[in-house]
C-alpha atoms as a PDB file:
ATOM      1  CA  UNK A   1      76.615 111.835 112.444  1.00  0.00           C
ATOM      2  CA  UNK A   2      75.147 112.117 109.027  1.00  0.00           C
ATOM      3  CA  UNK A   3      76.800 114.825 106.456  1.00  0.00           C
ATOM      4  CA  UNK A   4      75.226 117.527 105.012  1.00  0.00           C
ATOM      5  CA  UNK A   5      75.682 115.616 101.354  1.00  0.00           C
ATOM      6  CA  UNK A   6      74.665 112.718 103.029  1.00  0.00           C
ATOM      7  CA  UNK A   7      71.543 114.375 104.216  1.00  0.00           C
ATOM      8  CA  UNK A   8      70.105 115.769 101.013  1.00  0.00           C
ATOM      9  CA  UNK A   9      70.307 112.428  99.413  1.00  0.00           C
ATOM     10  CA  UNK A  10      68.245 110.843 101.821  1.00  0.00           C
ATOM     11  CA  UNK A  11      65.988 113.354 101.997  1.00  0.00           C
ATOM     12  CA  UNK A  12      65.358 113.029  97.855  1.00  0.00           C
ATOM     13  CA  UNK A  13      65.317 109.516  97.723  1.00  0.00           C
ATOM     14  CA  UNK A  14      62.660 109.659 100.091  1.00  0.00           C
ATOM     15  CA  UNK A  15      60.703 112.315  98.653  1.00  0.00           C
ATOM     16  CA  UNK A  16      61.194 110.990  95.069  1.00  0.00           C
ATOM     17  CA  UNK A  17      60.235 107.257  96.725  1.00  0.00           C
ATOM     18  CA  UNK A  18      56.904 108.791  97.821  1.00  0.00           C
ATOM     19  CA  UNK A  19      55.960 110.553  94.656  1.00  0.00           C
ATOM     20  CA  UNK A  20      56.699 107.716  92.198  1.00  0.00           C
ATOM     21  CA  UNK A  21      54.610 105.906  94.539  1.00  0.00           C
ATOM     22  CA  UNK A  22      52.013 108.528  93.784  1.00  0.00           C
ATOM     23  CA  UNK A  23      52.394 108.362  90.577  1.00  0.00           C
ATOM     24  CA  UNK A  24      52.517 104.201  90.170  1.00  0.00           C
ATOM     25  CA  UNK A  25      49.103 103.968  92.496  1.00  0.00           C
ATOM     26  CA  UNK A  26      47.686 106.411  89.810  1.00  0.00           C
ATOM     27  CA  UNK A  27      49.174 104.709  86.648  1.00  0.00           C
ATOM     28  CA  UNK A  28      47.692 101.545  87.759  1.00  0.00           C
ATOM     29  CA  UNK A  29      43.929 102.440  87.944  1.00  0.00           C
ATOM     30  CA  UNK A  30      44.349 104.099  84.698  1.00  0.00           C
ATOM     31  CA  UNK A  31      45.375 101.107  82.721  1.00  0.00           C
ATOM     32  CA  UNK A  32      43.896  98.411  85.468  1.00  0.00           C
ATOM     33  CA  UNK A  33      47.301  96.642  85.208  1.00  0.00           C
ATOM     34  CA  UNK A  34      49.560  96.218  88.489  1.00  0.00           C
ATOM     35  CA  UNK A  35      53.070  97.761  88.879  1.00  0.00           C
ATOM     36  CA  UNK A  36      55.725  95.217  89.068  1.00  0.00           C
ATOM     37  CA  UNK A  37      58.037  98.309  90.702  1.00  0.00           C
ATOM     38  CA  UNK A  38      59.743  97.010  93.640  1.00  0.00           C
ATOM     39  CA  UNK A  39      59.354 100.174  95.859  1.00  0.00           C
ATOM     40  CA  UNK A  40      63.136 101.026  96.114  1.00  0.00           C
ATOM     41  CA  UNK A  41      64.442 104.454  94.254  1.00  0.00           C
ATOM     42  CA  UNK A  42      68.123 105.088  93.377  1.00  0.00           C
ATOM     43  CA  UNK A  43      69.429 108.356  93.090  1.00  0.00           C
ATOM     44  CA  UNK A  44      72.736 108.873  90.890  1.00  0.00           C
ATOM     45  CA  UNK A  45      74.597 112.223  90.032  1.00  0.00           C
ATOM     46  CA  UNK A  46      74.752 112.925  86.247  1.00  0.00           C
ATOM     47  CA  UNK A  47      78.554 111.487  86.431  1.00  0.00           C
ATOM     48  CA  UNK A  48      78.012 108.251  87.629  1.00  0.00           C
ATOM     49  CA  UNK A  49      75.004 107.596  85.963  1.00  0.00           C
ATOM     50  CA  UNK A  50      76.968 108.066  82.321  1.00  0.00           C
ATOM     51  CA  UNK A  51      79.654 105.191  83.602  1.00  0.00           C
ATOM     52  CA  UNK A  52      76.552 102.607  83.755  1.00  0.00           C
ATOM     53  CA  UNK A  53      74.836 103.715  80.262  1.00  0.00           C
ATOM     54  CA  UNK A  54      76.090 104.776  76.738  1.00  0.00           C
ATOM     55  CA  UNK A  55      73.123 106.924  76.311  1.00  0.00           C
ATOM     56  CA  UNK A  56      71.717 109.809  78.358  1.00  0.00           C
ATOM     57  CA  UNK A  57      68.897 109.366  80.791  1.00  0.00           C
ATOM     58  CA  UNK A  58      66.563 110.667  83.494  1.00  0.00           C
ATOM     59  CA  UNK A  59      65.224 107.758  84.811  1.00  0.00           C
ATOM     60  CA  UNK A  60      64.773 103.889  84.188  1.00  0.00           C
ATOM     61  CA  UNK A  61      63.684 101.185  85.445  1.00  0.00           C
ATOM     62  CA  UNK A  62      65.422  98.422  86.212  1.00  0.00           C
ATOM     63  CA  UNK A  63      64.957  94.674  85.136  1.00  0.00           C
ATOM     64  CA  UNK A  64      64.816  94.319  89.543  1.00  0.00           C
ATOM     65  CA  UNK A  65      61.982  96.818  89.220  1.00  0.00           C
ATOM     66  CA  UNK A  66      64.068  99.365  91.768  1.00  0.00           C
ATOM     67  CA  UNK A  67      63.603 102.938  89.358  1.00  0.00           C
ATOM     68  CA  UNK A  68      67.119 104.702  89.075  1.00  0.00           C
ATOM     69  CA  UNK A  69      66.473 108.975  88.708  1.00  0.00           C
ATOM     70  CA  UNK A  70      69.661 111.225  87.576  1.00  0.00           C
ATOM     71  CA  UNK A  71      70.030 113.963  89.961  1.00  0.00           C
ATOM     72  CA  UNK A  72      69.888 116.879  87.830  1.00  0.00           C
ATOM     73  CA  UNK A  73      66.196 116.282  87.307  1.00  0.00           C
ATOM     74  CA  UNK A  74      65.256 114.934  90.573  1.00  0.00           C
ATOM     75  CA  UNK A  75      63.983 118.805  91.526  1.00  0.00           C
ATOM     76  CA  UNK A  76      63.259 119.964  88.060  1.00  0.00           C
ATOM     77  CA  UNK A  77      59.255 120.106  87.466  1.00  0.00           C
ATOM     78  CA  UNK A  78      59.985 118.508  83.780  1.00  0.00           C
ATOM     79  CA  UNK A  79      60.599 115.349  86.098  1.00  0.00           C
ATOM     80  CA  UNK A  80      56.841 114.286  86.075  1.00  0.00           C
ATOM     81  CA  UNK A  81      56.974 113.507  82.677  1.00  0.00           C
ATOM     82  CA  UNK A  82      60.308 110.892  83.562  1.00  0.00           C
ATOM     83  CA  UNK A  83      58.414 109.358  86.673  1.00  0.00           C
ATOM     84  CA  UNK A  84      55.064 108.554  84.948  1.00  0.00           C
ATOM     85  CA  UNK A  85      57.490 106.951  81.624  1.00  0.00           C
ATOM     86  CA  UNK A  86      58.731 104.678  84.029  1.00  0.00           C
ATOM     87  CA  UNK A  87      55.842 104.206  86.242  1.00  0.00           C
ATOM     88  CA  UNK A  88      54.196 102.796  82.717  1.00  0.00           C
ATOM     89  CA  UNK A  89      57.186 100.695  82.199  1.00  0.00           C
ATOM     90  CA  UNK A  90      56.040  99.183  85.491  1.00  0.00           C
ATOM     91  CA  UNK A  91      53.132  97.963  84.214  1.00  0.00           C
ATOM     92  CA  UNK A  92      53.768  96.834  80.810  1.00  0.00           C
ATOM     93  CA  UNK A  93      53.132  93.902  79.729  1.00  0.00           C
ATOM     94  CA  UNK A  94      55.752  91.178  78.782  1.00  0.00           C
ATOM     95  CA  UNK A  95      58.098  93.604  78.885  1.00  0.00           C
ATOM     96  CA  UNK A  96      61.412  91.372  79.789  1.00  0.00           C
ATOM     97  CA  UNK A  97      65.331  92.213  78.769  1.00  0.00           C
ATOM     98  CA  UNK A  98      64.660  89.607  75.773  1.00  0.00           C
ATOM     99  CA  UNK A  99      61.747  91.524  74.421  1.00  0.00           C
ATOM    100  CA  UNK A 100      63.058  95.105  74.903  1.00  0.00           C
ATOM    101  CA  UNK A 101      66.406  93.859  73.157  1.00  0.00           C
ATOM    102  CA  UNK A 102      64.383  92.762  70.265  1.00  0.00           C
ATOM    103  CA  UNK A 103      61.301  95.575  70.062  1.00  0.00           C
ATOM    104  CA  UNK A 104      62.624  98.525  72.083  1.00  0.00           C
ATOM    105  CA  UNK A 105      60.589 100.902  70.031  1.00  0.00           C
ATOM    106  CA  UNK A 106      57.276  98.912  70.152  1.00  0.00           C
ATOM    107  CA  UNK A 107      57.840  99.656  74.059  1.00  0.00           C
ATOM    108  CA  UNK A 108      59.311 103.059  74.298  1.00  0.00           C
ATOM    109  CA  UNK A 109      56.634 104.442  71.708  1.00  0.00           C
ATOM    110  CA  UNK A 110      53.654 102.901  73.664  1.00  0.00           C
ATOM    111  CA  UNK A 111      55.026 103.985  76.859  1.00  0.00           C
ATOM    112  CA  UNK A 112      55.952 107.707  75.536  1.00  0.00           C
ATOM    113  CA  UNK A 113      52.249 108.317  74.343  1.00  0.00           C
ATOM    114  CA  UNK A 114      50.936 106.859  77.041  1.00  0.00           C
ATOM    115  CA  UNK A 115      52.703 109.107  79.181  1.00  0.00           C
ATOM    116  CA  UNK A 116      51.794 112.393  77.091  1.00  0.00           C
ATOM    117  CA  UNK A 117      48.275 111.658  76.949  1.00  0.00           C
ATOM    118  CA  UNK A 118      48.058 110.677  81.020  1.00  0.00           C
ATOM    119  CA  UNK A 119      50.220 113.666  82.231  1.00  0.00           C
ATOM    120  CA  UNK A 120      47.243 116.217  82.178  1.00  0.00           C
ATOM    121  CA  UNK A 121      44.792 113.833  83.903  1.00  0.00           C
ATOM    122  CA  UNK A 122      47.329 112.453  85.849  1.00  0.00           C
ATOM    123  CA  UNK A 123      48.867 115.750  87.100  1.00  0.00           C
ATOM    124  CA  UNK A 124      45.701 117.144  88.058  1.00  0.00           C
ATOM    125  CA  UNK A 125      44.668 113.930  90.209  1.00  0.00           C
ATOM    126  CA  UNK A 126      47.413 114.410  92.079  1.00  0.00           C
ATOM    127  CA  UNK A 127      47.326 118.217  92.849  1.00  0.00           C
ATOM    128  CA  UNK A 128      50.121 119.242  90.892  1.00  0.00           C
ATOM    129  CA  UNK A 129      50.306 122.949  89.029  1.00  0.00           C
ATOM    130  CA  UNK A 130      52.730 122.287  86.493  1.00  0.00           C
ATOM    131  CA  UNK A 131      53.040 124.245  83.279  1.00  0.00           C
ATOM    132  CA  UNK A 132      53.482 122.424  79.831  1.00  0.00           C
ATOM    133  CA  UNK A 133      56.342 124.382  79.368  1.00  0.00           C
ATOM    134  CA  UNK A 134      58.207 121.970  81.980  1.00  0.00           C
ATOM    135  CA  UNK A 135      57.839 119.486  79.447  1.00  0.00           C
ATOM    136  CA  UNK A 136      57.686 121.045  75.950  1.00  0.00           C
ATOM    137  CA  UNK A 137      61.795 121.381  75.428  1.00  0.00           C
ATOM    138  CA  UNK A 138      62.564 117.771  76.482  1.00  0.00           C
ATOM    139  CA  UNK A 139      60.112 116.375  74.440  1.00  0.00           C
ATOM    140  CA  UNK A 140      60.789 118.391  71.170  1.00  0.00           C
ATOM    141  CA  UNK A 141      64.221 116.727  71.412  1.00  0.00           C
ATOM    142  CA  UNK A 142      63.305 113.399  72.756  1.00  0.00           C
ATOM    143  CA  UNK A 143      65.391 110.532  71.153  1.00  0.00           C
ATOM    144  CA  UNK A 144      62.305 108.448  70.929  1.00  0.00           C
ATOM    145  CA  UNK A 145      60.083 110.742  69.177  1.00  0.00           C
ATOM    146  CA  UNK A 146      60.358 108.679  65.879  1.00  0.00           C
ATOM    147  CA  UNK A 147      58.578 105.820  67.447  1.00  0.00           C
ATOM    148  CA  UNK A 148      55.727 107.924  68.578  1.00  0.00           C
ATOM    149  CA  UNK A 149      54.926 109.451  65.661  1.00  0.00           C
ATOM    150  CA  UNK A 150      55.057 105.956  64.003  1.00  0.00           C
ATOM    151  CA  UNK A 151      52.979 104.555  66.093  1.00  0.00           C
ATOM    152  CA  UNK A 152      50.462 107.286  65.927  1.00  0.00           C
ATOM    153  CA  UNK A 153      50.894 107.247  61.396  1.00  0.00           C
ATOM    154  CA  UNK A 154      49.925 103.353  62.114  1.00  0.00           C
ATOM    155  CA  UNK A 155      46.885 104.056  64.322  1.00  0.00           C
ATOM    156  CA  UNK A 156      45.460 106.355  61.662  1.00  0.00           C
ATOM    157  CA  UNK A 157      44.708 103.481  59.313  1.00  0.00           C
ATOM    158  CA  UNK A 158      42.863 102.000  61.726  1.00  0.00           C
ATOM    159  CA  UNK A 159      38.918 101.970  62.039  1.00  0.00           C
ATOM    160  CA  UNK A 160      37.502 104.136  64.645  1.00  0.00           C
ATOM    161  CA  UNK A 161      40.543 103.479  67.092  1.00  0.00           C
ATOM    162  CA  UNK A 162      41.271 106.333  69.609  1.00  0.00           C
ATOM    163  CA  UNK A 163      44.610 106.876  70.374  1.00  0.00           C
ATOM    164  CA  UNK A 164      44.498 106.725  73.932  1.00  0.00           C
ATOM    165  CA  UNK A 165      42.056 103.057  73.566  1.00  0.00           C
ATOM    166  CA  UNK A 166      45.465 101.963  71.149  1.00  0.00           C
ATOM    167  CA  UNK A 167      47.892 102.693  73.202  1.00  0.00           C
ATOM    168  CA  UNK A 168      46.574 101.333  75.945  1.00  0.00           C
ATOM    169  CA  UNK A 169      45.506  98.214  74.574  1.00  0.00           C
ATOM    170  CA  UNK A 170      49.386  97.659  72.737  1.00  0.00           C
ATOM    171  CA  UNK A 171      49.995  98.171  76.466  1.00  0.00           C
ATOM    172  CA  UNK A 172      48.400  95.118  77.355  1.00  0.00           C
ATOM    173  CA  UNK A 173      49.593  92.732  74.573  1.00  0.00           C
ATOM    174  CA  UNK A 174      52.915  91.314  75.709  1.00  0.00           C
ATOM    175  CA  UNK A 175      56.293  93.414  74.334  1.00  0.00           C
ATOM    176  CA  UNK A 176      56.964  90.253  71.632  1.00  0.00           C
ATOM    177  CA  UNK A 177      53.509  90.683  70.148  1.00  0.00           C
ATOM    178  CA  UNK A 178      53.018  94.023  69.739  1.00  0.00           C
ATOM    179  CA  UNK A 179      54.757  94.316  66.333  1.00  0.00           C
ATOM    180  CA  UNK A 180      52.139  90.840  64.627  1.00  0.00           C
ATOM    181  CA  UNK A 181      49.411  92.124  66.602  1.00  0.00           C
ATOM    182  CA  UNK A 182      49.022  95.226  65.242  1.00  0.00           C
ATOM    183  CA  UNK A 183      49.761  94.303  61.766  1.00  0.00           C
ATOM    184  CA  UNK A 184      46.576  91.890  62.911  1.00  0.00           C
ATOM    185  CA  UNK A 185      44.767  94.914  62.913  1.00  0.00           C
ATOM    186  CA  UNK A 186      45.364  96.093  59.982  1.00  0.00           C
ATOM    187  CA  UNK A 187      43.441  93.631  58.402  1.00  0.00           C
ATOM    188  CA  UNK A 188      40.296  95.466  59.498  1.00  0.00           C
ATOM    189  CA  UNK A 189      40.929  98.680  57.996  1.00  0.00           C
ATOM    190  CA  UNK A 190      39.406  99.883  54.809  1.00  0.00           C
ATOM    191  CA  UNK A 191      42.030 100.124  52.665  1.00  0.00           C
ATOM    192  CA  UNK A 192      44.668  97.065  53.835  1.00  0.00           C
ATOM    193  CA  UNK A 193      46.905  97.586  50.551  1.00  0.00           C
ATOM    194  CA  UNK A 194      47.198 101.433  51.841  1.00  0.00           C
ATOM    195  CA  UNK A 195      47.083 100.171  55.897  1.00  0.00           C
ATOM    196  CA  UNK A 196      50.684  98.027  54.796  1.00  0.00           C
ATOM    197  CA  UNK A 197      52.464 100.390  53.145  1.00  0.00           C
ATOM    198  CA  UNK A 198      51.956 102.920  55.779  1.00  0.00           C
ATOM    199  CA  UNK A 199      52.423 100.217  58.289  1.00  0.00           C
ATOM    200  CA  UNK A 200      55.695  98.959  55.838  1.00  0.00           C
ATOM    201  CA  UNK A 201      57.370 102.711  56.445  1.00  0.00           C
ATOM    202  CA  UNK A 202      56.159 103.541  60.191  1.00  0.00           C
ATOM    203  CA  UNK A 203      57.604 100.109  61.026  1.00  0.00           C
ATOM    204  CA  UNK A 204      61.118 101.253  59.917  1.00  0.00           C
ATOM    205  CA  UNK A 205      60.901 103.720  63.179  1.00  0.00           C
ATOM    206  CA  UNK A 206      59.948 101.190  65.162  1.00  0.00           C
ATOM    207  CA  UNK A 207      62.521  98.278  64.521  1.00  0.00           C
ATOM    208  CA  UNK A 208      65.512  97.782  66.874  1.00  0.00           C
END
Protein backbone atom coordinates (compact mmCIF):
# COMPACT_ATOMS: atom_id res chain seq x y z
CA UNK A 1 0.00 0.00 0.00
CA UNK A 2 1.26 3.37 -0.98
CA UNK A 3 2.81 5.76 1.95
CA UNK A 4 1.65 8.85 2.92
CA UNK A 5 5.19 10.45 1.45
CA UNK A 6 4.71 8.33 -1.29
CA UNK A 7 1.31 9.72 -1.90
CA UNK A 8 1.96 13.44 -1.99
CA UNK A 9 4.60 12.96 -4.56
CA UNK A 10 2.42 11.42 -6.90
CA UNK A 11 -0.15 13.55 -6.38
CA UNK A 12 2.37 16.77 -7.36
CA UNK A 13 3.95 15.24 -10.10
CA UNK A 14 0.69 14.82 -11.49
CA UNK A 15 -0.68 18.07 -10.79
CA UNK A 16 2.58 19.87 -11.78
CA UNK A 17 2.50 17.35 -15.13
CA UNK A 18 -0.91 18.85 -15.98
CA UNK A 19 -0.14 22.48 -15.47
CA UNK A 20 3.17 22.62 -17.38
CA UNK A 21 1.13 21.03 -19.91
CA UNK A 22 -1.08 24.07 -19.60
CA UNK A 23 1.36 26.18 -19.73
CA UNK A 24 3.50 24.47 -22.89
CA UNK A 25 -0.02 24.27 -25.05
CA UNK A 26 -0.15 28.09 -24.28
CA UNK A 27 3.60 28.92 -24.89
CA UNK A 28 3.33 27.32 -28.18
CA UNK A 29 0.53 29.41 -29.86
CA UNK A 30 2.23 32.39 -28.57
CA UNK A 31 5.46 31.96 -30.38
CA UNK A 32 3.90 29.37 -33.18
CA UNK A 33 6.91 27.10 -32.40
CA UNK A 34 6.27 23.38 -31.04
CA UNK A 35 7.48 22.14 -27.60
CA UNK A 36 10.07 19.53 -27.86
CA UNK A 37 9.05 18.66 -23.89
CA UNK A 38 8.69 15.06 -23.58
CA UNK A 39 5.60 15.09 -21.21
CA UNK A 40 7.36 13.49 -18.14
CA UNK A 41 7.92 15.85 -14.82
CA UNK A 42 10.46 15.03 -12.07
CA UNK A 43 10.04 16.16 -8.75
CA UNK A 44 13.29 16.45 -6.43
CA UNK A 45 13.54 17.76 -2.74
CA UNK A 46 15.86 20.83 -2.40
CA UNK A 47 18.67 18.19 -1.08
CA UNK A 48 18.94 16.04 -3.82
CA UNK A 49 18.50 18.41 -6.36
CA UNK A 50 21.92 20.39 -5.04
CA UNK A 51 23.94 16.80 -5.46
CA UNK A 52 23.07 16.96 -9.40
CA UNK A 53 23.88 20.89 -9.91
CA UNK A 54 26.53 23.41 -8.57
CA UNK A 55 24.08 26.15 -8.83
CA UNK A 56 20.62 26.66 -7.34
CA UNK A 57 17.47 26.00 -9.28
CA UNK A 58 13.69 25.73 -9.54
CA UNK A 59 13.26 24.03 -12.53
CA UNK A 60 15.07 22.89 -15.84
CA UNK A 61 14.74 21.21 -18.51
CA UNK A 62 16.48 18.51 -19.48
CA UNK A 63 18.53 17.77 -22.74
CA UNK A 64 15.66 14.40 -22.76
CA UNK A 65 13.08 17.17 -22.65
CA UNK A 66 11.54 15.48 -19.17
CA UNK A 67 11.33 19.17 -16.90
CA UNK A 68 12.89 18.52 -13.34
CA UNK A 69 10.89 21.11 -10.49
CA UNK A 70 12.61 21.48 -6.83
CA UNK A 71 10.07 20.82 -4.30
CA UNK A 72 10.14 23.84 -2.31
CA UNK A 73 8.50 25.72 -5.15
CA UNK A 74 6.34 23.11 -6.53
CA UNK A 75 3.26 24.84 -4.28
CA UNK A 76 4.63 28.30 -4.12
CA UNK A 77 2.53 30.72 -6.59
CA UNK A 78 6.12 32.35 -7.65
CA UNK A 79 6.31 28.86 -9.51
CA UNK A 80 4.50 30.17 -12.71
CA UNK A 81 7.18 32.26 -13.49
CA UNK A 82 9.75 28.78 -13.32
CA UNK A 83 7.19 26.66 -15.46
CA UNK A 84 6.65 29.17 -18.34
CA UNK A 85 11.03 29.72 -18.30
CA UNK A 86 11.17 26.27 -19.07
CA UNK A 87 8.14 25.79 -21.09
CA UNK A 88 10.10 28.53 -23.49
CA UNK A 89 13.17 26.50 -23.26
CA UNK A 90 10.93 23.89 -24.89
CA UNK A 91 10.54 25.66 -27.77
CA UNK A 92 13.68 27.35 -28.50
CA UNK A 93 15.28 27.08 -31.25
CA UNK A 94 18.68 25.24 -31.76
CA UNK A 95 18.99 25.18 -28.40
CA UNK A 96 21.37 21.88 -27.95
CA UNK A 97 24.07 21.15 -24.90
CA UNK A 98 26.78 22.47 -27.56
CA UNK A 99 25.08 25.77 -28.04
CA UNK A 100 24.01 26.46 -24.41
CA UNK A 101 27.75 25.57 -23.39
CA UNK A 102 28.92 28.17 -25.74
CA UNK A 103 25.97 31.12 -25.55
CA UNK A 104 24.15 30.37 -22.28
CA UNK A 105 23.25 33.98 -21.90
CA UNK A 106 22.02 34.55 -25.52
CA UNK A 107 19.44 31.73 -24.28
CA UNK A 108 18.70 32.45 -20.71
CA UNK A 109 18.21 36.30 -21.55
CA UNK A 110 15.76 35.55 -24.47
CA UNK A 111 13.99 33.04 -22.51
CA UNK A 112 13.83 35.32 -19.17
CA UNK A 113 12.11 38.27 -21.14
CA UNK A 114 10.14 36.21 -22.88
CA UNK A 115 8.82 34.83 -19.86
CA UNK A 116 8.24 38.36 -18.07
CA UNK A 117 6.52 39.81 -20.88
CA UNK A 118 4.09 36.44 -21.45
CA UNK A 119 3.31 35.91 -17.68
CA UNK A 120 0.43 38.57 -17.61
CA UNK A 121 -1.17 37.35 -20.86
CA UNK A 122 -0.33 34.04 -20.16
CA UNK A 123 -1.66 33.92 -16.55
CA UNK A 124 -4.82 35.39 -17.41
CA UNK A 125 -5.49 32.78 -20.37
CA UNK A 126 -5.28 30.30 -18.12
CA UNK A 127 -7.49 31.56 -15.18
CA UNK A 128 -4.93 32.15 -12.77
CA UNK A 129 -5.18 35.19 -9.95
CA UNK A 130 -1.73 35.59 -9.12
CA UNK A 131 -0.24 38.75 -7.67
CA UNK A 132 3.11 40.24 -9.06
CA UNK A 133 4.31 40.13 -5.78
CA UNK A 134 4.74 36.17 -6.25
CA UNK A 135 7.28 37.05 -8.60
CA UNK A 136 8.84 40.45 -7.77
CA UNK A 137 11.54 39.03 -4.95
CA UNK A 138 12.87 36.18 -7.16
CA UNK A 139 13.34 38.21 -9.94
CA UNK A 140 15.06 41.26 -8.22
CA UNK A 141 17.70 38.66 -7.31
CA UNK A 142 17.69 36.53 -10.34
CA UNK A 143 21.26 35.38 -11.36
CA UNK A 144 20.44 36.04 -14.93
CA UNK A 145 19.27 39.48 -14.71
CA UNK A 146 22.52 40.83 -16.38
CA UNK A 147 21.63 39.17 -19.59
CA UNK A 148 18.24 40.69 -19.69
CA UNK A 149 19.03 43.95 -19.25
CA UNK A 150 21.73 43.48 -21.99
CA UNK A 151 19.68 42.27 -24.22
CA UNK A 152 17.08 44.88 -23.72
CA UNK A 153 20.38 48.01 -23.83
CA UNK A 154 20.99 46.11 -27.39
CA UNK A 155 17.37 46.26 -28.60
CA UNK A 156 17.29 50.00 -27.94
CA UNK A 157 19.64 50.75 -30.82
CA UNK A 158 17.55 49.15 -32.93
CA UNK A 159 14.95 50.79 -35.43
CA UNK A 160 11.42 50.56 -34.46
CA UNK A 161 11.92 46.98 -32.85
CA UNK A 162 9.45 46.11 -29.99
CA UNK A 163 10.74 44.19 -27.40
CA UNK A 164 8.36 41.54 -27.30
CA UNK A 165 8.71 41.26 -31.70
CA UNK A 166 12.86 40.90 -30.58
CA UNK A 167 12.65 38.56 -28.31
CA UNK A 168 10.61 36.52 -29.98
CA UNK A 169 12.22 36.58 -33.17
CA UNK A 170 16.05 35.82 -31.28
CA UNK A 171 13.71 33.01 -30.21
CA UNK A 172 13.47 31.68 -33.50
CA UNK A 173 17.08 32.05 -34.80
CA UNK A 174 18.95 28.95 -33.70
CA UNK A 175 21.01 29.33 -30.05
CA UNK A 176 24.59 29.53 -32.27
CA UNK A 177 23.29 32.49 -34.24
CA UNK A 178 21.82 34.60 -32.01
CA UNK A 179 25.02 36.42 -30.95
CA UNK A 180 26.07 37.31 -35.42
CA UNK A 181 22.54 37.76 -36.01
CA UNK A 182 21.87 40.41 -33.97
CA UNK A 183 25.04 42.20 -34.49
CA UNK A 184 23.38 41.74 -38.27
CA UNK A 185 20.97 44.03 -37.09
CA UNK A 186 22.78 46.47 -36.03
CA UNK A 187 23.73 47.40 -39.27
CA UNK A 188 20.29 48.96 -39.77
CA UNK A 189 20.29 51.28 -37.01
CA UNK A 190 20.97 54.94 -37.30
CA UNK A 191 23.89 55.38 -35.62
CA UNK A 192 26.03 51.82 -36.21
CA UNK A 193 29.36 53.42 -34.65
CA UNK A 194 27.01 54.13 -31.40
CA UNK A 195 24.78 50.59 -32.13
CA UNK A 196 28.63 48.67 -31.58
CA UNK A 197 29.79 50.15 -28.77
CA UNK A 198 26.64 49.63 -26.93
CA UNK A 199 26.42 46.28 -28.52
CA UNK A 200 30.58 45.94 -27.61
CA UNK A 201 29.57 46.45 -23.61
CA UNK A 202 25.98 44.64 -23.45
CA UNK A 203 27.79 41.72 -25.11
CA UNK A 204 30.17 41.39 -22.09
CA UNK A 205 26.79 40.24 -20.07
CA UNK A 206 25.99 38.04 -22.47
CA UNK A 207 29.23 35.91 -23.13
CA UNK A 208 29.70 32.50 -21.43
Amino acid sequence: MPQPQEQRERLTRERLTEEIGRVVAEVEQLTGLRSRWNGTVTVLDDRTAALFSPEPYSAKKEWSCSITVVTSVAAEDGRWRTLIHEALHSVSIGLTPQSFLLFPYWEEGVVENLQRLYRPILLKRLGLAVTEAAFTATEAEWRYSAPVDALRRIMAELPATGEQEFMERLLRVPLASRKATVFGWGRGAEDFERFKRVYAEASGHLNG
